[in-house]
PDB file of N, CA and C in Angstrom:
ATOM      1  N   UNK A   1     305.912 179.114  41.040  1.00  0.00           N
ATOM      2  CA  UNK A   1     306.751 178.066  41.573  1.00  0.00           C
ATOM      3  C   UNK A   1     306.832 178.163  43.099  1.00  0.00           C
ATOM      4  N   UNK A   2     306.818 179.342  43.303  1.00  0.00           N
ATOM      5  CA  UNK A   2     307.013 179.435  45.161  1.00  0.00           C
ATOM      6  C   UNK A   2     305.350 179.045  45.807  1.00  0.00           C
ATOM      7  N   UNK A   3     304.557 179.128  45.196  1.00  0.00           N
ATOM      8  CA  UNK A   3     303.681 178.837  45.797  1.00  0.00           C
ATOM      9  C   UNK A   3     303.493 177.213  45.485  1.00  0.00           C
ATOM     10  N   UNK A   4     303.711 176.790  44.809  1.00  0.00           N
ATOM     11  CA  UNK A   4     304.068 174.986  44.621  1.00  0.00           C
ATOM     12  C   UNK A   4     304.715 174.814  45.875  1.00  0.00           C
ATOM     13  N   UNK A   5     305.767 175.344  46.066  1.00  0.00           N
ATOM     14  CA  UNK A   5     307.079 174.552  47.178  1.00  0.00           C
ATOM     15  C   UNK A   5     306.497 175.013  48.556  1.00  0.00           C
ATOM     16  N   UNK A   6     305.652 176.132  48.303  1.00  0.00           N
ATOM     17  CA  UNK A   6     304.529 176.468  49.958  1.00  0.00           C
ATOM     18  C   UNK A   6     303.879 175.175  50.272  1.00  0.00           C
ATOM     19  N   UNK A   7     303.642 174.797  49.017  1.00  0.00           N
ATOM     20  CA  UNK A   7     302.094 174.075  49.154  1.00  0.00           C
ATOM     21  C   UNK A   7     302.462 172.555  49.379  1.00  0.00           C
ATOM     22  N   UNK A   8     303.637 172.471  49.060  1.00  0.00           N
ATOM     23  CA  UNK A   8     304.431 171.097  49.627  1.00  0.00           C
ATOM     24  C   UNK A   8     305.138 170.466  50.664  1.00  0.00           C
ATOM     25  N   UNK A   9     305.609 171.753  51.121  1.00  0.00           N
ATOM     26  CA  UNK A   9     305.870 172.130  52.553  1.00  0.00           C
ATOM     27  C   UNK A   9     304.947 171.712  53.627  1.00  0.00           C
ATOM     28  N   UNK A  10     303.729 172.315  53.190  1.00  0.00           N
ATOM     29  CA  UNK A  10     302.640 172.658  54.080  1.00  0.00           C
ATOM     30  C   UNK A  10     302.134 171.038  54.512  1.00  0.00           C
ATOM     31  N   UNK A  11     302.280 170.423  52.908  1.00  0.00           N
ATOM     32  CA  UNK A  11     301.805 168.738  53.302  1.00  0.00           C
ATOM     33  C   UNK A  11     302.483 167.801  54.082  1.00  0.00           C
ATOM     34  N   UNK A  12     304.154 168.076  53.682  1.00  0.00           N
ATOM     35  CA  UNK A  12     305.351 167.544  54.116  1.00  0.00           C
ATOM     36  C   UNK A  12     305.056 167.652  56.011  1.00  0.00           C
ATOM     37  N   UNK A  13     304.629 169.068  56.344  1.00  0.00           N
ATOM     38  CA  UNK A  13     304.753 169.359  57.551  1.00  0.00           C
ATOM     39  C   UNK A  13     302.935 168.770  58.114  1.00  0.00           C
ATOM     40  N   UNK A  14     301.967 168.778  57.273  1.00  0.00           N
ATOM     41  CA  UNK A  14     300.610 167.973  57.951  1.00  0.00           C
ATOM     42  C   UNK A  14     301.208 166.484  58.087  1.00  0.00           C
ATOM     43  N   UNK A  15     301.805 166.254  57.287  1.00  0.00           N
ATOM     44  CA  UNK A  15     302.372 164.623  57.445  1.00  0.00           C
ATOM     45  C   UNK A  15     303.121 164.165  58.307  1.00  0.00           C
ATOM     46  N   UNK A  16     303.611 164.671  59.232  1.00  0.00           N
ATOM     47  CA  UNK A  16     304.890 164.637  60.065  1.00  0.00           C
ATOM     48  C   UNK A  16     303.752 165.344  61.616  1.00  0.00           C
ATOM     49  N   UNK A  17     303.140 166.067  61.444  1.00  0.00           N
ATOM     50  CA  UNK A  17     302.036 166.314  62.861  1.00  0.00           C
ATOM     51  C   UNK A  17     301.662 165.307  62.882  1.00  0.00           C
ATOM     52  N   UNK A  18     301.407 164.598  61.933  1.00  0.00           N
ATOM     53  CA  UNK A  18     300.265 163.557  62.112  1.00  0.00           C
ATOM     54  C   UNK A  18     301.002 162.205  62.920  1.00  0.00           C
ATOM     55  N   UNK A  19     302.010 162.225  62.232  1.00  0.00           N
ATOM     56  CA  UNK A  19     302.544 161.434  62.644  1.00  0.00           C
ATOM     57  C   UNK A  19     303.131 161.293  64.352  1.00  0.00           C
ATOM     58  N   UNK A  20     303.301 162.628  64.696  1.00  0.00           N
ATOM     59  CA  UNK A  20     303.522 162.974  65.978  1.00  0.00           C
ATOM     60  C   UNK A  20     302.446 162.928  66.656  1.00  0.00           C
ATOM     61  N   UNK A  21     301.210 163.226  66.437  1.00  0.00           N
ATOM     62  CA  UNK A  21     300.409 163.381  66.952  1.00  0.00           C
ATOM     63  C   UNK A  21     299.340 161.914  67.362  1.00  0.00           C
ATOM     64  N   UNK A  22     299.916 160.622  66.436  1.00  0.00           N
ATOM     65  CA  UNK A  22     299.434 159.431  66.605  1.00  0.00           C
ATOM     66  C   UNK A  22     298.097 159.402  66.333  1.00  0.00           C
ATOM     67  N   UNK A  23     297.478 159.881  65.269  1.00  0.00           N
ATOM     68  CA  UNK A  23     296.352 160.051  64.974  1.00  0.00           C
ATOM     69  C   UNK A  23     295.398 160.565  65.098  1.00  0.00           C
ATOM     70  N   UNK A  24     295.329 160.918  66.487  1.00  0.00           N
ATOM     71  CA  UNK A  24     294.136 162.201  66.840  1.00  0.00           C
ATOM     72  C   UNK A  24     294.723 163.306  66.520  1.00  0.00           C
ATOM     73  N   UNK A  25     293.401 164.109  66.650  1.00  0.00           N
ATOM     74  CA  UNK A  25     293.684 165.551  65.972  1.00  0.00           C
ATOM     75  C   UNK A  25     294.019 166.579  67.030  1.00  0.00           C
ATOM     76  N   UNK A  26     294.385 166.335  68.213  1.00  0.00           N
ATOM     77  CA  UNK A  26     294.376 167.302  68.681  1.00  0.00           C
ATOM     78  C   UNK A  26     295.943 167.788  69.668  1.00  0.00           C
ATOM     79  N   UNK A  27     296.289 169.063  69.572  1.00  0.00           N
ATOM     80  CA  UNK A  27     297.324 169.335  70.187  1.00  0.00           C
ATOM     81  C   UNK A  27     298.634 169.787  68.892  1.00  0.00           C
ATOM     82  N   UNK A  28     299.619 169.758  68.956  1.00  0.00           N
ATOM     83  CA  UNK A  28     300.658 170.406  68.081  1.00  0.00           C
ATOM     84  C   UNK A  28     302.230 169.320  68.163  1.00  0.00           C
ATOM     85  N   UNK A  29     301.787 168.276  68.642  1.00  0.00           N
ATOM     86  CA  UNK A  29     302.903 166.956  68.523  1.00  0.00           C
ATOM     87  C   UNK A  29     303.829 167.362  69.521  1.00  0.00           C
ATOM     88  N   UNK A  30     303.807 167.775  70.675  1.00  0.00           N
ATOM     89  CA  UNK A  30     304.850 167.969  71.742  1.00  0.00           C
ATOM     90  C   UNK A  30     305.413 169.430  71.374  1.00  0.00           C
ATOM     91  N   UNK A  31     306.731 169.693  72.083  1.00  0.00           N
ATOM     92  CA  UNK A  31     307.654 170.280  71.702  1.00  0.00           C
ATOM     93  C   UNK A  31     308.328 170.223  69.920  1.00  0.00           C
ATOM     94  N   UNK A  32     308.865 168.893  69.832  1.00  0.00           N
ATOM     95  CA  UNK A  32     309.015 168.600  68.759  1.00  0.00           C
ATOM     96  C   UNK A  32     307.930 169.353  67.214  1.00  0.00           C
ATOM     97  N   UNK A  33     306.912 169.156  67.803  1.00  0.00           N
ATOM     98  CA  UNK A  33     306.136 169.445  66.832  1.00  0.00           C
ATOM     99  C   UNK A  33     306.168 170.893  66.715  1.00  0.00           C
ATOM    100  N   UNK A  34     306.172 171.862  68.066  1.00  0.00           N
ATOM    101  CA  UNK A  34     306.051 173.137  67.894  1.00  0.00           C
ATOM    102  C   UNK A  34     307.386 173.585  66.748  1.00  0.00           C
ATOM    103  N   UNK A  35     308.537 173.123  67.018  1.00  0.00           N
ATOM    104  CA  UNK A  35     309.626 173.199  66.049  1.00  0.00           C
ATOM    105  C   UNK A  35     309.815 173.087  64.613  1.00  0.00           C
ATOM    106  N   UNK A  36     308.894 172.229  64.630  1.00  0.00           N
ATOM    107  CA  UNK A  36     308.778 172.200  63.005  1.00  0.00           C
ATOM    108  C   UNK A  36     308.131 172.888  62.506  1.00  0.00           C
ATOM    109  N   UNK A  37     306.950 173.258  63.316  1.00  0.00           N
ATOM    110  CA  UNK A  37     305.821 174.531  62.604  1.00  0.00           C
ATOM    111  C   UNK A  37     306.784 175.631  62.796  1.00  0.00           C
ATOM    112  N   UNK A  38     307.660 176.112  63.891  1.00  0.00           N
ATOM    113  CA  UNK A  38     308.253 177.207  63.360  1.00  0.00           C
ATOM    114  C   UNK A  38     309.562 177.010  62.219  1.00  0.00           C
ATOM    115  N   UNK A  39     310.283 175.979  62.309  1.00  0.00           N
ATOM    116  CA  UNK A  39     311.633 175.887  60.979  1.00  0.00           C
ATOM    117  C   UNK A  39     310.432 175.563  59.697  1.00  0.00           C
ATOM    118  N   UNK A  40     308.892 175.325  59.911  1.00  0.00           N
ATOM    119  CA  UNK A  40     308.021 175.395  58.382  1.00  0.00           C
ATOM    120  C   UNK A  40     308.203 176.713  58.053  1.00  0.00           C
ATOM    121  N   UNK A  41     307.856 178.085  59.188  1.00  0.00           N
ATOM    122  CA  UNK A  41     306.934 179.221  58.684  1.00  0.00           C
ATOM    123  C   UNK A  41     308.704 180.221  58.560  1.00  0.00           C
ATOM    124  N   UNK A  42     309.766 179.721  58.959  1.00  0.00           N
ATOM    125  CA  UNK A  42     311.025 180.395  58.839  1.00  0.00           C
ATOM    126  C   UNK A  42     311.246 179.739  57.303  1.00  0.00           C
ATOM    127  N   UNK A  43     310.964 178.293  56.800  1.00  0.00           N
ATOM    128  CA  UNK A  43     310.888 177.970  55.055  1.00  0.00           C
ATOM    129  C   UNK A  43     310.237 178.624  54.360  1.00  0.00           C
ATOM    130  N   UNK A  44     309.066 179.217  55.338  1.00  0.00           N
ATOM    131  CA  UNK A  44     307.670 179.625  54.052  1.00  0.00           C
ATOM    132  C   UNK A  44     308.408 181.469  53.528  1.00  0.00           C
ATOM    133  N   UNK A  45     308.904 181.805  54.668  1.00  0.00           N
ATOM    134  CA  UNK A  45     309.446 183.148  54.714  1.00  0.00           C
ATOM    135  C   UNK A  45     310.595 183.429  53.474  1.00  0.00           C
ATOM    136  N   UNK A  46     311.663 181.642  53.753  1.00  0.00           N
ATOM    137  CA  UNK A  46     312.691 181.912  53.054  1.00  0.00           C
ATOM    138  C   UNK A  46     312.458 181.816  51.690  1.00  0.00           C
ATOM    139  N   UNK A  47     311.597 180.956  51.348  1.00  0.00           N
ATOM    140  CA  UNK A  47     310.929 180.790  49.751  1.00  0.00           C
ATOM    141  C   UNK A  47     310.335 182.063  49.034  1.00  0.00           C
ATOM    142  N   UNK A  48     309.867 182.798  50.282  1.00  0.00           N
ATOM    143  CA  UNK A  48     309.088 183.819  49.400  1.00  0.00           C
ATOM    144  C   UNK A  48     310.400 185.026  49.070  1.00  0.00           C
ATOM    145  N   UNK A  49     310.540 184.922  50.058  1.00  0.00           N
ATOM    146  CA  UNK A  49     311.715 185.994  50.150  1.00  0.00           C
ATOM    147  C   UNK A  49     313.140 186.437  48.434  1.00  0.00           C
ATOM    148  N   UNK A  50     313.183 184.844  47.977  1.00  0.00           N
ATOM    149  CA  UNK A  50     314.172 184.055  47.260  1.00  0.00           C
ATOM    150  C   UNK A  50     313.729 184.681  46.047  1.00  0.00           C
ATOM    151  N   UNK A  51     315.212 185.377  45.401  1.00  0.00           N
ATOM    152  CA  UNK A  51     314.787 186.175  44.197  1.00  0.00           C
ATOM    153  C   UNK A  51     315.918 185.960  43.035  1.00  0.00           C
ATOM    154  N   UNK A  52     315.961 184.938  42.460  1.00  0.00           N
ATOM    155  CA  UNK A  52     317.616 184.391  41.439  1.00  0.00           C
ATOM    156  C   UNK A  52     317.787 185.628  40.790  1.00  0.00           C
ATOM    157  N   UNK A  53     316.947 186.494  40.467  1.00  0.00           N
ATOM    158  CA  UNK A  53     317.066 187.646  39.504  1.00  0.00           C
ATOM    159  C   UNK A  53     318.690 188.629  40.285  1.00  0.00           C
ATOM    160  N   UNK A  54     318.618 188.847  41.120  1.00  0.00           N
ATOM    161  CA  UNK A  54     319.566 189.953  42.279  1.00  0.00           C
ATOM    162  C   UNK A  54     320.316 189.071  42.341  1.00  0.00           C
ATOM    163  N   UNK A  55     320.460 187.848  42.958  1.00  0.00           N
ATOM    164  CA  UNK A  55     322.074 186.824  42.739  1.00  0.00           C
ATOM    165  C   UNK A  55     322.966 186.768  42.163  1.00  0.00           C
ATOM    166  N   UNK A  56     322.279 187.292  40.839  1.00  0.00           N
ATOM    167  CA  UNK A  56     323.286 186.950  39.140  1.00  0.00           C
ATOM    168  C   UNK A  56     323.638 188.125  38.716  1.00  0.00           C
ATOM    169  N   UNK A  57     324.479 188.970  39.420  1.00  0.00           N
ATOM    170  CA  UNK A  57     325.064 189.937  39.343  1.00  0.00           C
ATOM    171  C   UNK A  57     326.720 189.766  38.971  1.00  0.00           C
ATOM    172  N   UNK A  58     326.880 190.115  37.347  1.00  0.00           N
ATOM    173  CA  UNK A  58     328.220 189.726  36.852  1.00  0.00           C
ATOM    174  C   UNK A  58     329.558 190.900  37.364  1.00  0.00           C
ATOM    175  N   UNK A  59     328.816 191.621  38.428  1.00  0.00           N
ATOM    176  CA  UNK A  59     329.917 192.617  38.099  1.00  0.00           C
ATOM    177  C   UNK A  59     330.753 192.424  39.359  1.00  0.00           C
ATOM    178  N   UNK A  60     332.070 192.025  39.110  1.00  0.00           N
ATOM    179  CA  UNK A  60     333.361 191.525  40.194  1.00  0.00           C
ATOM    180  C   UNK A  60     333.716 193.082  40.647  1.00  0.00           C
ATOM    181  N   UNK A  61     333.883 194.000  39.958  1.00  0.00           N
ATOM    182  CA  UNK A  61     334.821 195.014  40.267  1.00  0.00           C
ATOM    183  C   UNK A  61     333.975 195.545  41.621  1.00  0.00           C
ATOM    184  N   UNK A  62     335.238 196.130  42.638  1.00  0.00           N
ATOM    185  CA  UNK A  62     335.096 196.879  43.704  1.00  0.00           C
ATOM    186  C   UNK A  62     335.522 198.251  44.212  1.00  0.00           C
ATOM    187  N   UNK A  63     335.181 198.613  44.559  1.00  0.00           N
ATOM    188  CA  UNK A  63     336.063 200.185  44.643  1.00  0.00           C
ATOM    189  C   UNK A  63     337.231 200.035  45.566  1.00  0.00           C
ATOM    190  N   UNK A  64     338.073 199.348  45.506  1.00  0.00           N
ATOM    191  CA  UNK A  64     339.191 199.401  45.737  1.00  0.00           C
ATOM    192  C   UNK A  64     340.238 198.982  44.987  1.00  0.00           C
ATOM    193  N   UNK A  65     339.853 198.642  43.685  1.00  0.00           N
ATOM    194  CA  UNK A  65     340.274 198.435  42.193  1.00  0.00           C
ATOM    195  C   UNK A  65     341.264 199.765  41.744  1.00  0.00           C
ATOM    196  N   UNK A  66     342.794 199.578  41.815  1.00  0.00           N
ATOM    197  CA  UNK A  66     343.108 200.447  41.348  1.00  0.00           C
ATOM    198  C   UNK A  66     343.502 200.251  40.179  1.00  0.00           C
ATOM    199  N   UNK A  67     343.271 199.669  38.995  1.00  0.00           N
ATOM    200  CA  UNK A  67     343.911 199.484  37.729  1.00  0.00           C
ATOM    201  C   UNK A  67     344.102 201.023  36.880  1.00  0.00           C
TER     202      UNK A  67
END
């Protein structure tokens, strides 16, 4: 699944250069554009990173529980 949401990303973000970039191929769409390639590769990081297994941790108690 994480490599699906890489791989959608990746298009989401060719689609949006392109668009900045007005059709030729060359250059990285301004400033603007450099930004998005880095908030892409800070997504690509956070996706991989993302683990539901460690989240779902039922246990409330803390050690400062004096019952």
């Amino acid at each position: 699944m994480k490599i699906v949401l890489i791989i959608g990303l990746v298009m989401i973000l060719g689609f949006f250069q392109l668009l900045l970039k007005g059709g030729n191929g060359s250059g990285s769409g301004g400033p603007i554009g450099i930004i998005l390639i880095v908030g892409a590769l800070a997504a690509v990081s956070a996706i991989w990173k993302y683990n539901p297994d460690k989240n779902n941790q039922k246990n409330d108690t803390t050690d400062l529980d004096k019952s």
